[in-house]
Protein backbone atom coordinates (compact mmCIF):
# COMPACT_ATOMS: atom_id res chain seq x y z
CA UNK A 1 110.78 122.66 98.82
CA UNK A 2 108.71 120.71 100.98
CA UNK A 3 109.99 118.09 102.74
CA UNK A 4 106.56 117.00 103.74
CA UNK A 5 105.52 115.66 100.32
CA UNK A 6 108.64 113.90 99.76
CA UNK A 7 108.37 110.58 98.76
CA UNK A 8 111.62 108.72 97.94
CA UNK A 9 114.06 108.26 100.18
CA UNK A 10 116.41 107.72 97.55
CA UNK A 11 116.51 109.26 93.98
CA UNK A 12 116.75 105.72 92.56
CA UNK A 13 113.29 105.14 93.54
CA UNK A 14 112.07 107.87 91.51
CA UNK A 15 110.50 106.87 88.12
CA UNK A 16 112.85 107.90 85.77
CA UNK A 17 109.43 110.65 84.53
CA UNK A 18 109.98 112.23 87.61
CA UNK A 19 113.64 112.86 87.79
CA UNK A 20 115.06 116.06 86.71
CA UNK A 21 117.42 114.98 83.57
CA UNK A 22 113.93 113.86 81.80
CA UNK A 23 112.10 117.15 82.34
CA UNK A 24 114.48 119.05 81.12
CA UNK A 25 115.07 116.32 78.09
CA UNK A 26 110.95 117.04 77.77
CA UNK A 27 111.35 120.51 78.34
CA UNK A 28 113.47 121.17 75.11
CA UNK A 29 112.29 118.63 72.85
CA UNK A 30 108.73 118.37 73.52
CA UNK A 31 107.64 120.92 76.09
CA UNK A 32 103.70 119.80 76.75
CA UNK A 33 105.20 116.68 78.36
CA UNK A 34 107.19 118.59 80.83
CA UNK A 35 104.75 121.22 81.44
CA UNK A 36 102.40 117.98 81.90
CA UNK A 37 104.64 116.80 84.66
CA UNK A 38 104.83 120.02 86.56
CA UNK A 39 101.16 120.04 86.73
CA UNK A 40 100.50 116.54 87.84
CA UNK A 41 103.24 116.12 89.95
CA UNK A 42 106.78 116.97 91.10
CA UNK A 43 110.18 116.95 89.87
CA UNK A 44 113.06 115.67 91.81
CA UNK A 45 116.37 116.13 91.87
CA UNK A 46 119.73 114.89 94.24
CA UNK A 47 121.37 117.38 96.11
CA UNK A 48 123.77 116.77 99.02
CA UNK A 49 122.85 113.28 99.06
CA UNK A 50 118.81 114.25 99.76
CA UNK A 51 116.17 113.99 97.17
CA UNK A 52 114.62 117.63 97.16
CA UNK A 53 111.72 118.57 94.92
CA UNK A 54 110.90 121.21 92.81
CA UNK A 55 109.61 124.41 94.82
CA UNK A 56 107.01 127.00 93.92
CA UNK A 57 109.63 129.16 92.52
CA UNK A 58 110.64 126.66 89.51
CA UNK A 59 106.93 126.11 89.06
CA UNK A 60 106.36 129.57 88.39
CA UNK A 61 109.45 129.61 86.32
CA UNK A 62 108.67 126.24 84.64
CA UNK A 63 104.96 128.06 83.80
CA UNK A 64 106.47 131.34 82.50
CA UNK A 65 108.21 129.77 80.33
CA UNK A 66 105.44 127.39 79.06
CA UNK A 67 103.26 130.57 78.97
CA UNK A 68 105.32 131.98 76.33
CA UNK A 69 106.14 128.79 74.55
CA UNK A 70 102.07 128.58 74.01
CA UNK A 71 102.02 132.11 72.93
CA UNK A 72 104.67 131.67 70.47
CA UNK A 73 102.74 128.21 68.85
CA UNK A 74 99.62 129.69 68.78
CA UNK A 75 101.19 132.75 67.04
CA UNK A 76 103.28 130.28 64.95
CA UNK A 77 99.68 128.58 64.19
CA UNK A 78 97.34 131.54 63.56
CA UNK A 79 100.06 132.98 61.37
């Protein structure tokens, strides 16, 4: 987490597509969005009254994931 490209000093001044509650929202019921949102930006999130974001571990997560969710539509397409 890089405190270096932090941007808010509070998590109110976050746009809402940026916070954590709406990427995850995204993540389950429309996951291009949230994998959209990893890629152009970061996610934040409070903790210990601090706005941290998203590290290179949850990216890498975040793009597992999406890996196999694309795997699984494309299989879902092709048949």
């Amino acid at each position: 987490m890089s405190d270096a490209k932090q941007r808010y000093s509070s998590y109110e001044e976050v746009p809402y597509y940026r916070k954590q509650w709406f990427f995850w929202l995204m993540w389950f019921v429309f996951p291009p969005v949230a994998i959209g949102i990893l890629i152009f930006g970061d996610v934040y999130y409070k903790r210990k009254g601090q706005v941290k974001n998203f590290g290179i571990w949850e990216k890498i997560v975040a793009g597992i994931f999406a890996a196999f969710w694309f795997i699984r539509l494309i299989g879902w397409i092709v048949g």
